[in-house]
C-alpha atoms as a PDB file:
ATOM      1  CA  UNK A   1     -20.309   5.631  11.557  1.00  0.00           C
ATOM      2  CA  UNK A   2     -22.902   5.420   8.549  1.00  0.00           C
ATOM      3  CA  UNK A   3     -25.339   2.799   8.584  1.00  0.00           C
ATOM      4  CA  UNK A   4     -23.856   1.534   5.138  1.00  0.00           C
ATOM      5  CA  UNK A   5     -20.378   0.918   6.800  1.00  0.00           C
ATOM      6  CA  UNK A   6     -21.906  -1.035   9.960  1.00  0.00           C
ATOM      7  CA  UNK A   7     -23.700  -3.199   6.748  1.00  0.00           C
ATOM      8  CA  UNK A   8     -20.344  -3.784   5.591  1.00  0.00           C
ATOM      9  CA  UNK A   9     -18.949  -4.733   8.626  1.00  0.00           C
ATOM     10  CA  UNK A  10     -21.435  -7.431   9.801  1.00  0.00           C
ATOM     11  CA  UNK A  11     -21.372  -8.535   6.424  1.00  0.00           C
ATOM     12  CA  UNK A  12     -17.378  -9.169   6.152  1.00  0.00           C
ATOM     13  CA  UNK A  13     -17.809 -10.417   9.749  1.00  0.00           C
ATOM     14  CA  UNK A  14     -20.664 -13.182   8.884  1.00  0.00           C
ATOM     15  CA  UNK A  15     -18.338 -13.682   5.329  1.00  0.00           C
ATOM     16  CA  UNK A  16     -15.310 -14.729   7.839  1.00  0.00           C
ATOM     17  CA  UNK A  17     -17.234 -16.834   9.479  1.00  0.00           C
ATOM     18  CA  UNK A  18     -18.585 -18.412   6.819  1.00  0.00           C
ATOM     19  CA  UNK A  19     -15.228 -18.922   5.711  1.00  0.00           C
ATOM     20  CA  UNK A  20     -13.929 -20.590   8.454  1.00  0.00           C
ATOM     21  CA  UNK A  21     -16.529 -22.510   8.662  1.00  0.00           C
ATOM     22  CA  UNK A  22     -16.045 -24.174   5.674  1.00  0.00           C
ATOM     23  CA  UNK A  23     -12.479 -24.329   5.913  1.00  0.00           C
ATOM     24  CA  UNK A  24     -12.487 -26.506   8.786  1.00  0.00           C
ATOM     25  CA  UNK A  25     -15.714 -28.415   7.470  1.00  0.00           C
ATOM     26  CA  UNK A  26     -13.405 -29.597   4.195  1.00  0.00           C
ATOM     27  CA  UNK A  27     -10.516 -30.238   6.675  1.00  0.00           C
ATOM     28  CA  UNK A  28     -12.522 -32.724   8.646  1.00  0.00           C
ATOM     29  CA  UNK A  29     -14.170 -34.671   5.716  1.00  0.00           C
ATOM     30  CA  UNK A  30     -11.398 -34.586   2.892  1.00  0.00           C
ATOM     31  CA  UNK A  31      -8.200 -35.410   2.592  1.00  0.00           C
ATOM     32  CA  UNK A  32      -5.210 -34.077   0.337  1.00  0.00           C
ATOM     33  CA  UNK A  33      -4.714 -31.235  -2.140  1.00  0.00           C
ATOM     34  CA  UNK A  34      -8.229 -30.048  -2.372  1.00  0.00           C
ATOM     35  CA  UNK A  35      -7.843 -29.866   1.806  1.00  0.00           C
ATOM     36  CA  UNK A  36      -4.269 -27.910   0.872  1.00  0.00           C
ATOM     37  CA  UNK A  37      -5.386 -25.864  -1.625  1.00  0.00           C
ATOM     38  CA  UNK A  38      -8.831 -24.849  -0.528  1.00  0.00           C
ATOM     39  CA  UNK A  39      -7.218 -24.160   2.867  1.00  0.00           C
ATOM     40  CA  UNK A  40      -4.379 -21.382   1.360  1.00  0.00           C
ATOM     41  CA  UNK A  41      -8.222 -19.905  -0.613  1.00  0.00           C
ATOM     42  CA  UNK A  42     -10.334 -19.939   2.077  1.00  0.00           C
ATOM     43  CA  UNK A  43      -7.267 -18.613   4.696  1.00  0.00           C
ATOM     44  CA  UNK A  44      -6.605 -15.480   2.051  1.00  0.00           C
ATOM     45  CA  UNK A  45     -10.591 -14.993   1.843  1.00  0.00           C
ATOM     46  CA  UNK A  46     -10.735 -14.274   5.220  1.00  0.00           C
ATOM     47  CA  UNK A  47      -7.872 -12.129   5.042  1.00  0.00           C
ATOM     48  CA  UNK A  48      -9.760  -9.776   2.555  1.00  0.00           C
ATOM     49  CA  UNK A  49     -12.681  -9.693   4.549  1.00  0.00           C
ATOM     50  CA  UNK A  50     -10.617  -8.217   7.630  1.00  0.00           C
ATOM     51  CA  UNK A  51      -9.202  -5.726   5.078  1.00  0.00           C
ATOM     52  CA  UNK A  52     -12.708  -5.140   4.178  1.00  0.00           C
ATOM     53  CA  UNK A  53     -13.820  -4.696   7.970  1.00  0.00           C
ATOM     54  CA  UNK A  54     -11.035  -2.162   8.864  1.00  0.00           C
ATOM     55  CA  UNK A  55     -11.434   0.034   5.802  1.00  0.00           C
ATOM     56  CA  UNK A  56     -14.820  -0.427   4.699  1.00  0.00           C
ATOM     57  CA  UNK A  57     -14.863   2.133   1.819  1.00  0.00           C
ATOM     58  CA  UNK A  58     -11.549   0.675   0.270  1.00  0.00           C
ATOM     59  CA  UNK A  59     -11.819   0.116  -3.684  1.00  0.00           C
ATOM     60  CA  UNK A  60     -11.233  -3.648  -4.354  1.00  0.00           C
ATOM     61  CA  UNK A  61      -7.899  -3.524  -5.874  1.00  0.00           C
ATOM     62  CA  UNK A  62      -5.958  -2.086  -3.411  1.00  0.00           C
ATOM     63  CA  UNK A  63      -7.544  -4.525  -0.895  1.00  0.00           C
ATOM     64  CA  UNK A  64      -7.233  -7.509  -2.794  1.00  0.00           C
ATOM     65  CA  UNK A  65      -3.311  -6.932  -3.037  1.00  0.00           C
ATOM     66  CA  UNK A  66      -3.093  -5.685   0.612  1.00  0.00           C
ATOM     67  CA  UNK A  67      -5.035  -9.212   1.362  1.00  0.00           C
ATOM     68  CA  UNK A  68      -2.433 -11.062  -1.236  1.00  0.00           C
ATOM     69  CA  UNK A  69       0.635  -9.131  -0.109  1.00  0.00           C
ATOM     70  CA  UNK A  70      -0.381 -10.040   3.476  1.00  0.00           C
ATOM     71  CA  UNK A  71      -1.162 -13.708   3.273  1.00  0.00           C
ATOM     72  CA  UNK A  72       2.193 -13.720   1.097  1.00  0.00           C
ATOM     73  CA  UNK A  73       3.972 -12.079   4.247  1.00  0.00           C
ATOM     74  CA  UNK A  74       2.934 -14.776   6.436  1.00  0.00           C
ATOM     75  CA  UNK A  75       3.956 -17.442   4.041  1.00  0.00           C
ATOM     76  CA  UNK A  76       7.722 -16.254   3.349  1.00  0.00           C
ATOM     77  CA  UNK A  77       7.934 -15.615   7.091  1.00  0.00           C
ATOM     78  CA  UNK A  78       7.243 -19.651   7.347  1.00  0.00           C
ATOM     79  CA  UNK A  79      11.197 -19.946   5.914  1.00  0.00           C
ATOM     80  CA  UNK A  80      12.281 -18.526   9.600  1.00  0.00           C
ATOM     81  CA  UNK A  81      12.151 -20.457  12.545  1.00  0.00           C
ATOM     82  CA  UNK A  82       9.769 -18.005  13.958  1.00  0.00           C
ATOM     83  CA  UNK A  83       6.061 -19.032  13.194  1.00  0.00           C
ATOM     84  CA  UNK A  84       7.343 -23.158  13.637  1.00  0.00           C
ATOM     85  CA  UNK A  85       8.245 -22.235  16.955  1.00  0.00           C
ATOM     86  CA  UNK A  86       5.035 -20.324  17.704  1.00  0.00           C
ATOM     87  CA  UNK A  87       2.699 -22.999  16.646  1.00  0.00           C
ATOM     88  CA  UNK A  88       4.386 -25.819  18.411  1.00  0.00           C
ATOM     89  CA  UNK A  89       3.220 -24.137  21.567  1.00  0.00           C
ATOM     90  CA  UNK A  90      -0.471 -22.505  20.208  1.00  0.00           C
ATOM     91  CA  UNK A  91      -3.019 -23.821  18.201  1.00  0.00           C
ATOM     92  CA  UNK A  92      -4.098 -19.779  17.304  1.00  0.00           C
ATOM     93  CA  UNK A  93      -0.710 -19.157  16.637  1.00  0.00           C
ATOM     94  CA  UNK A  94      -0.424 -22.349  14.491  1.00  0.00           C
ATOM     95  CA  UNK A  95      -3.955 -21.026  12.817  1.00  0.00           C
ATOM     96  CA  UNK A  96      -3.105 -17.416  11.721  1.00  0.00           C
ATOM     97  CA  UNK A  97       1.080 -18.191  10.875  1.00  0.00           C
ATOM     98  CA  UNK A  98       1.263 -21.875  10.013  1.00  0.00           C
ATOM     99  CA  UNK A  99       4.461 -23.878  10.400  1.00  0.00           C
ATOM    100  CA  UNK A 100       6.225 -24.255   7.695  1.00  0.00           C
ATOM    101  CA  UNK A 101       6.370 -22.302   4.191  1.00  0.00           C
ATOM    102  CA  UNK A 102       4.890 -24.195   0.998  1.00  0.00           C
ATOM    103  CA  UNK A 103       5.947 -22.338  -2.502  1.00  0.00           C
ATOM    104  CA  UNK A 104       1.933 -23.757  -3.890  1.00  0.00           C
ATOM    105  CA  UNK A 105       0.408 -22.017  -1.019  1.00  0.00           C
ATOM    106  CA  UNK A 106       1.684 -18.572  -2.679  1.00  0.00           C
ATOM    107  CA  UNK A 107       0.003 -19.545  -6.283  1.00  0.00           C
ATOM    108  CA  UNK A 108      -3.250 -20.296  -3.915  1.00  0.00           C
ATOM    109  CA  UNK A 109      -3.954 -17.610  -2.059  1.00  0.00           C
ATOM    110  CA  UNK A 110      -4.566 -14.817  -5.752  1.00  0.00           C
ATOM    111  CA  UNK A 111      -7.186 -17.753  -6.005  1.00  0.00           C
ATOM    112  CA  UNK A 112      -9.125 -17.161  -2.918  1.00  0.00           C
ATOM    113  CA  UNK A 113      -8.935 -13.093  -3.375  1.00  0.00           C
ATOM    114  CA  UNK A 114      -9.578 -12.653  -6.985  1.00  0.00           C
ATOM    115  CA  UNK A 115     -12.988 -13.602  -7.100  1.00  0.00           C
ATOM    116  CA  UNK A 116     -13.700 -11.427  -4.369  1.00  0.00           C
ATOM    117  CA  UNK A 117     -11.973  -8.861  -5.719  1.00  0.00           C
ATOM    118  CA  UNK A 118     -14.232  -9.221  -8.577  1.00  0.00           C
ATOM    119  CA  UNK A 119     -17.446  -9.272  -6.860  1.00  0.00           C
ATOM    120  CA  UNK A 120     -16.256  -6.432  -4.945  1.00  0.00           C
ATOM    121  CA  UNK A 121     -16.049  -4.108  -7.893  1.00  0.00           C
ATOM    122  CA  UNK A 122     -19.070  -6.116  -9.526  1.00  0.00           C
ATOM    123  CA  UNK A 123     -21.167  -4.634  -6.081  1.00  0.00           C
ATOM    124  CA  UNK A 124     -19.407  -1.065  -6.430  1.00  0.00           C
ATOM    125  CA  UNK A 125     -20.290  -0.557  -9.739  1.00  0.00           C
ATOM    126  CA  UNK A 126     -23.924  -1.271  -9.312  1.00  0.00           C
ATOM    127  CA  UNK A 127     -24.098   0.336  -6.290  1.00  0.00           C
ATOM    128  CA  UNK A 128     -22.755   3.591  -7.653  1.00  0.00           C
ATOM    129  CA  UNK A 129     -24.647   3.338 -10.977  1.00  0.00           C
ATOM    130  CA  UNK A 130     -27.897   3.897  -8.481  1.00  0.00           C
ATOM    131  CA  UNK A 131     -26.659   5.967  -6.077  1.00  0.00           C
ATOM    132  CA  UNK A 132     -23.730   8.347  -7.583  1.00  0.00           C
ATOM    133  CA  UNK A 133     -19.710   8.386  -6.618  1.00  0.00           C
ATOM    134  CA  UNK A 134     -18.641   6.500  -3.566  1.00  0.00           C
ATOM    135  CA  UNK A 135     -17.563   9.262  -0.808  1.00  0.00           C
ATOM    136  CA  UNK A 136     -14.111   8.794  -0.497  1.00  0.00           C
ATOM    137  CA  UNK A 137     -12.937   7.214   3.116  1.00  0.00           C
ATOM    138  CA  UNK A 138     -11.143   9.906   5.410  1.00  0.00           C
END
């Protein structure tokens, strides 16, 4: 493994983190739809950050819609029974599926990605203006 893709990695790692972090710090001081709605971003943040972990060479678009096609996955499955039962019995499970699907959650989560997505590319463009092509991930 390259040193530039362990850089990555601890990077995306810390990012979750951060993430988290500030997810639960606005749940515990605010109340309402910017707790809501900065809770679908920051959740769909983190998600492209694992996506950016696991495949650390991946061009932002197609991670950006694998994090947004993901975080969408979890939110349709909220219309089953499934994840409601899950989280009544785990507080992870209630963490990474929810309990119960919310249509504004779907608009919210392209907000937490896109700017990512965008400093993604921002950060691969520079990069490879200095340095020449990306090596393409086997």
């Amino acid at each position: 493994m390259s040193l530039t893709v362990r850089w990555i990695r601890l990077l995306m790692a810390v990012s979750a983190a951060g993430f988290a972090g500030a997810a639960y710090a606005i749940r515990a001081t605010m109340d309402g739809p910017i707790e809501q709605y900065s809770g679908a971003a920051l959740s769909a943040a983190i998600v492209y950050t694992i996506v950016i972990f696991i495949r650390p060479l991946i061009s932002p678009l197609p991670a950006g819609s694998a994090a947004t096609a993901y975080c969408w996955l979890i939110e349709f499955a909220q219309l089953t029974a499934l994840p409601a039962a899950l989280s009544q019995r785990s507080w992870l499970a209630r963490q990474l599926l929810g309990a119960q699907f919310d249509l504004i959650d779907v608009v919210w989560y392209p907000v937490g990605v896109i700017p990512l997505v965008a400093a993604h590319w921002f950060l691969q463009a520079r990069t490879r203006s200095r340095t020449g092509p990306t090596p393409v991930e086997p």
